[in-house]
PDB file of N, CA and C in Angstrom:
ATOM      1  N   UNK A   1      -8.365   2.861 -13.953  1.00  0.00           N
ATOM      2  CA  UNK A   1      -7.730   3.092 -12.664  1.00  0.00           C
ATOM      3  C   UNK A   1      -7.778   4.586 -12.343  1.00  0.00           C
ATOM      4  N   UNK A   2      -7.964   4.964 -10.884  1.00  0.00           N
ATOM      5  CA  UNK A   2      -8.560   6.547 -10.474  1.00  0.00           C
ATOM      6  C   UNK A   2      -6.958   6.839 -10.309  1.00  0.00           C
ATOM      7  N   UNK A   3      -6.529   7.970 -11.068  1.00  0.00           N
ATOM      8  CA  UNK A   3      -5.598   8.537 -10.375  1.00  0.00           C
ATOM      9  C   UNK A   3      -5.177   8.492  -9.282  1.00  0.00           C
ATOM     10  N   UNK A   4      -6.012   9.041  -8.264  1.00  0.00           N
ATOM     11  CA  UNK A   4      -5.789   9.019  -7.092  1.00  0.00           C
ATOM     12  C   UNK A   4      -5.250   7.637  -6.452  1.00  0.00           C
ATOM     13  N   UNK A   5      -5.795   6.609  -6.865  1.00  0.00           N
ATOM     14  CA  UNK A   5      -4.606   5.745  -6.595  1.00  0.00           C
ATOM     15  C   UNK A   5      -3.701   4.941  -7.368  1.00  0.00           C
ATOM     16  N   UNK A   6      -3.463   6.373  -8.741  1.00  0.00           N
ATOM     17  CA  UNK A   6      -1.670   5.460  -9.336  1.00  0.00           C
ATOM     18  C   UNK A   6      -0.833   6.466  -8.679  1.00  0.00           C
ATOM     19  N   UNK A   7      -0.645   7.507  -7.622  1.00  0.00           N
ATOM     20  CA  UNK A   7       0.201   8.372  -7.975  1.00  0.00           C
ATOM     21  C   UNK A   7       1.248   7.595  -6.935  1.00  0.00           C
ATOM     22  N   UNK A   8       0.218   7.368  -6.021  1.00  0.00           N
ATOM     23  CA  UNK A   8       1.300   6.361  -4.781  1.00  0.00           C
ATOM     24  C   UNK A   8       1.898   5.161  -5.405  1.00  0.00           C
ATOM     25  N   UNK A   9       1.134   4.831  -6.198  1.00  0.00           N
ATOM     26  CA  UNK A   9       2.057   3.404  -6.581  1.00  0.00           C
ATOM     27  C   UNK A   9       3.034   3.493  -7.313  1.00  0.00           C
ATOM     28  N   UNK A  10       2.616   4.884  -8.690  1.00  0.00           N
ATOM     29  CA  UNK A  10       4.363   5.313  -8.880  1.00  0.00           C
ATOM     30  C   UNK A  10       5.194   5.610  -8.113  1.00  0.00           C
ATOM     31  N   UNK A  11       4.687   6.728  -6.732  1.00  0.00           N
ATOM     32  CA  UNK A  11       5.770   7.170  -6.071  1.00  0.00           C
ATOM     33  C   UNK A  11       6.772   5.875  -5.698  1.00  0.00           C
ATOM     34  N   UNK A  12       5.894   4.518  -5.454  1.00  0.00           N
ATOM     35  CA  UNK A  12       6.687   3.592  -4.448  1.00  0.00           C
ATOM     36  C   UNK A  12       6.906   2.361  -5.419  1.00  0.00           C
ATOM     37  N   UNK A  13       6.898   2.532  -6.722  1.00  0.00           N
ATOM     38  CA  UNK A  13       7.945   1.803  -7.609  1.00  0.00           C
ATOM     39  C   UNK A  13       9.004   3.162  -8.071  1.00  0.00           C
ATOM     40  N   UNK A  14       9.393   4.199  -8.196  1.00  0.00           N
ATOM     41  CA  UNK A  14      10.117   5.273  -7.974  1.00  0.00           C
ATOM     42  C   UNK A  14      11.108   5.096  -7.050  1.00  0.00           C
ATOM     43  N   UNK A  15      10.776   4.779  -5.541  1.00  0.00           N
ATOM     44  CA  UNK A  15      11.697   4.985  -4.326  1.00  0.00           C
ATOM     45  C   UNK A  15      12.324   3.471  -4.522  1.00  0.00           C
ATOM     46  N   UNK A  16      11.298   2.616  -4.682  1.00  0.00           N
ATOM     47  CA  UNK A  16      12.110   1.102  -4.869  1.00  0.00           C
ATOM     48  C   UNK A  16      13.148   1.077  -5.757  1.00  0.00           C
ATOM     49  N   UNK A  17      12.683   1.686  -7.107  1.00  0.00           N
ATOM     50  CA  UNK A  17      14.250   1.568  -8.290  1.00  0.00           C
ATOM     51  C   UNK A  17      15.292   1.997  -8.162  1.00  0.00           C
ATOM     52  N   UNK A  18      15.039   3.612  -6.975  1.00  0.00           N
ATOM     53  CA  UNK A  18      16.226   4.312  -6.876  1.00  0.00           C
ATOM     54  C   UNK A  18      17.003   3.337  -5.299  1.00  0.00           C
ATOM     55  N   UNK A  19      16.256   3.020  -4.588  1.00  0.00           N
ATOM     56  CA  UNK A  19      17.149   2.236  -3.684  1.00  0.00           C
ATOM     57  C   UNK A  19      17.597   0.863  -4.379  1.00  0.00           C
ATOM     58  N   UNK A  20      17.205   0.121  -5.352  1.00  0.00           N
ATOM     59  CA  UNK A  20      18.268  -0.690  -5.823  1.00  0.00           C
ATOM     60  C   UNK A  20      19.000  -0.639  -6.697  1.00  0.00           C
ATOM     61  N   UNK A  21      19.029   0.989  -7.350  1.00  0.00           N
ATOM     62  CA  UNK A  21      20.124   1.284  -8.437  1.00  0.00           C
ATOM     63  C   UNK A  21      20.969   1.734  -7.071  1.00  0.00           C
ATOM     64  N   UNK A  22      20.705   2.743  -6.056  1.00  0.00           N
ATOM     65  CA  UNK A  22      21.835   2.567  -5.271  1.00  0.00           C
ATOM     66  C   UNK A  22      22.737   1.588  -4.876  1.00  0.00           C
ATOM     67  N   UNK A  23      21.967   0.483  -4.045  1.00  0.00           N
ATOM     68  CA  UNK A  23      22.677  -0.548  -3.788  1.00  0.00           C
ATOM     69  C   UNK A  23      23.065  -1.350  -4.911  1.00  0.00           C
ATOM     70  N   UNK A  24      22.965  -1.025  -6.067  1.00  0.00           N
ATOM     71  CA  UNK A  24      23.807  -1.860  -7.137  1.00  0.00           C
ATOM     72  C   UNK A  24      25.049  -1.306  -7.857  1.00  0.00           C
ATOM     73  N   UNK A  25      24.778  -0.032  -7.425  1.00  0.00           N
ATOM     74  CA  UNK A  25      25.704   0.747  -7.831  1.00  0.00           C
ATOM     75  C   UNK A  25      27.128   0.643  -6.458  1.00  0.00           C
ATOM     76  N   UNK A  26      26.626   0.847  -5.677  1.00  0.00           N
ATOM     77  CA  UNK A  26      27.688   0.652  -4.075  1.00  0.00           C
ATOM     78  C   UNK A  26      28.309  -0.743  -4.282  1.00  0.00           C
ATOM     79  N   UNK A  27      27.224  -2.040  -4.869  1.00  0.00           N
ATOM     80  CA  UNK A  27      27.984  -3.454  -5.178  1.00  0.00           C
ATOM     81  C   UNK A  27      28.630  -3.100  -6.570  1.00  0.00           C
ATOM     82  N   UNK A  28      28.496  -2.290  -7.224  1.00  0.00           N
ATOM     83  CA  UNK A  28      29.770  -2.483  -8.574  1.00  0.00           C
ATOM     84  C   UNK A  28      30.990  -1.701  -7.907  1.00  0.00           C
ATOM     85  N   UNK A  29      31.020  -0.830  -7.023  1.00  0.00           N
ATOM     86  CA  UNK A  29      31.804  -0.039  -6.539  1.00  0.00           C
ATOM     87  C   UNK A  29      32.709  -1.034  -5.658  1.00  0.00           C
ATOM     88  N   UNK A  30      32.863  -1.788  -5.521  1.00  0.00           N
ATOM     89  CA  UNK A  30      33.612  -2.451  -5.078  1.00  0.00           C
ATOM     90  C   UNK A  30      33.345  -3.125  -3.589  1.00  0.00           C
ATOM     91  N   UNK A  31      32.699  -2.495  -3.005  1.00  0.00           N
ATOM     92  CA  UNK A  31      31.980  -2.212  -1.597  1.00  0.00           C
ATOM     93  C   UNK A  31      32.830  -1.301  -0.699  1.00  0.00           C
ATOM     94  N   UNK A  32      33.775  -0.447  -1.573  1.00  0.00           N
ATOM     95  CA  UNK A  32      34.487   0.287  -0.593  1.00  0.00           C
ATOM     96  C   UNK A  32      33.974   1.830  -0.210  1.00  0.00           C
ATOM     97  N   UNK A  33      34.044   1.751   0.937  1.00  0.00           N
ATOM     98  CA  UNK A  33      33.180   2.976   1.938  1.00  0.00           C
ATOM     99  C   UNK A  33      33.953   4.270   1.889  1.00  0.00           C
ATOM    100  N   UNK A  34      35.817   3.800   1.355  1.00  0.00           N
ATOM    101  CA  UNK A  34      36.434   4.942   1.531  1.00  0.00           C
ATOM    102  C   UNK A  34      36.631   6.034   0.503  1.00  0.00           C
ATOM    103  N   UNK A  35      35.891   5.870  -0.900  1.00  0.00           N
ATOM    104  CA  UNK A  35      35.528   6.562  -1.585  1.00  0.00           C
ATOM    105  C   UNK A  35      34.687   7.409  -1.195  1.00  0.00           C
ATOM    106  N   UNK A  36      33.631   7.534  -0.439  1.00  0.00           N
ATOM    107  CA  UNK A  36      32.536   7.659   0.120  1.00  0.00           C
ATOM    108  C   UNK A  36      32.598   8.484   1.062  1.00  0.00           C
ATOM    109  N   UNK A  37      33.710   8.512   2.102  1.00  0.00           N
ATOM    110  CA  UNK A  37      34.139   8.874   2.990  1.00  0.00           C
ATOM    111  C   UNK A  37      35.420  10.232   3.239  1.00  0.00           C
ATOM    112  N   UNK A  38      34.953  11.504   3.454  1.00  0.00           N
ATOM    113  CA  UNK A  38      35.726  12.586   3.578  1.00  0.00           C
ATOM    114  C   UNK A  38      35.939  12.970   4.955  1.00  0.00           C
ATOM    115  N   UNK A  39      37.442  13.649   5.335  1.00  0.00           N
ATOM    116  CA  UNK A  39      36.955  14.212   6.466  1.00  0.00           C
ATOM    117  C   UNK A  39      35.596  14.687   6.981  1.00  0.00           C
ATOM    118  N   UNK A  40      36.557  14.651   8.551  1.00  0.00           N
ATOM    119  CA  UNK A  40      35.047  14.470   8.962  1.00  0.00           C
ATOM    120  C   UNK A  40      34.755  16.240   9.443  1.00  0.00           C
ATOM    121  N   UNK A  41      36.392  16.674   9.688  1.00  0.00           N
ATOM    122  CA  UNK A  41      36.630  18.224   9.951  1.00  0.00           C
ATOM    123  C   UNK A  41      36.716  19.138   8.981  1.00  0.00           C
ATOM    124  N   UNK A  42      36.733  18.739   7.832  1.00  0.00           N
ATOM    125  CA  UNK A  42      36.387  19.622   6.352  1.00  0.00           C
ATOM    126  C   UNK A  42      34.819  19.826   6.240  1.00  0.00           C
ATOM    127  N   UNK A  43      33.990  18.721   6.207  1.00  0.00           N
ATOM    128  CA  UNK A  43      32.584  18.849   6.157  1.00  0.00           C
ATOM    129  C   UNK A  43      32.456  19.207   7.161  1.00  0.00           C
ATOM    130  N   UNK A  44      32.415  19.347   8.297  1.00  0.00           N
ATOM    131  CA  UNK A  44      31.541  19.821   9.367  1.00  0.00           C
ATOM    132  C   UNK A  44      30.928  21.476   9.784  1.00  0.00           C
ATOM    133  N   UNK A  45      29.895  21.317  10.446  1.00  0.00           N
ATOM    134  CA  UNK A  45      28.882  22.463   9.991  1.00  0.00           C
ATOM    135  C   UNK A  45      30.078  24.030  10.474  1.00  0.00           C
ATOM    136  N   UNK A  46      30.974  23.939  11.734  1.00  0.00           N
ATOM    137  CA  UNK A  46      30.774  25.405  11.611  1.00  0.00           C
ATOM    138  C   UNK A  46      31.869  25.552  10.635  1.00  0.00           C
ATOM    139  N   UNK A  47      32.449  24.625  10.423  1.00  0.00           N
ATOM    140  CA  UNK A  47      33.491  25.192   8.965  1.00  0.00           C
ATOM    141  C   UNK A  47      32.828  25.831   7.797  1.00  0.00           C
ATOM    142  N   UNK A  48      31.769  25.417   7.780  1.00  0.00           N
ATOM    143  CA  UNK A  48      30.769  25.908   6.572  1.00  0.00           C
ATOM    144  C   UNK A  48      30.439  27.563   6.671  1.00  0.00           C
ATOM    145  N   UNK A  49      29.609  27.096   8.267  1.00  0.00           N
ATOM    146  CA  UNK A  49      29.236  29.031   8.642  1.00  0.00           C
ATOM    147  C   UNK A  49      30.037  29.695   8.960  1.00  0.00           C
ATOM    148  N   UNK A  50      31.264  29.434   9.283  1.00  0.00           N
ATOM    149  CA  UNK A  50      32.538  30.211   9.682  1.00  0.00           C
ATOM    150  C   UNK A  50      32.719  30.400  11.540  1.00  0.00           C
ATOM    151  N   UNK A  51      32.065  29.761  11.896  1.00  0.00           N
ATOM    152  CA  UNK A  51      31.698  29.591  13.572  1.00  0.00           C
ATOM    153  C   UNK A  51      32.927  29.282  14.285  1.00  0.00           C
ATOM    154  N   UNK A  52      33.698  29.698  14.420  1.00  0.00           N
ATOM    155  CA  UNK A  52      35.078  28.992  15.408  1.00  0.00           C
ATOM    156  C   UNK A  52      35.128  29.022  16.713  1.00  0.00           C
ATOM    157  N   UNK A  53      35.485  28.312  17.216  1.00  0.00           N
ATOM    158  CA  UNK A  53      35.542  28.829  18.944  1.00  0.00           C
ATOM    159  C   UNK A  53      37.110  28.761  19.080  1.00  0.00           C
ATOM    160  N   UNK A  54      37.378  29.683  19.726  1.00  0.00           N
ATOM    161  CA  UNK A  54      38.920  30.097  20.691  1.00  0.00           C
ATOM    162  C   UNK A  54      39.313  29.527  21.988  1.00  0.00           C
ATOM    163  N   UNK A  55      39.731  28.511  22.682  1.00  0.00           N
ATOM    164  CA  UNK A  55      39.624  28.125  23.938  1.00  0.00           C
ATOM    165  C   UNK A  55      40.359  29.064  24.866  1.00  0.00           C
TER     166      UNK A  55
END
């Protein structure tokens, strides 16, 4: 087999394992989203860069 075409087929048994260890991992998790879930005004970008606006 030419290299050139195993590298894609690893890449895309690679992306497949990691999307169903995700989703198996999210189904042992209970299926709850609110672990998952942080403010939404703590993460947001200008809190990060320090950007405020004054009205």
């Amino acid at each position: 087999m030419k290299s050139k075409l195993l590298l894609p087929k690893v890449a895309t048994y690679l992306i497949g394992c990691g999307v169903i260890l995700m989703m198996l991992g999210y189904a042992l998790s209970g299926f709850s989203a609110d672990r998952y879930r942080t403010s939404y005004d703590d993460r947001h970008w200008y809190n990060v860069v320090g950007f405020y606006i004054d009205d």
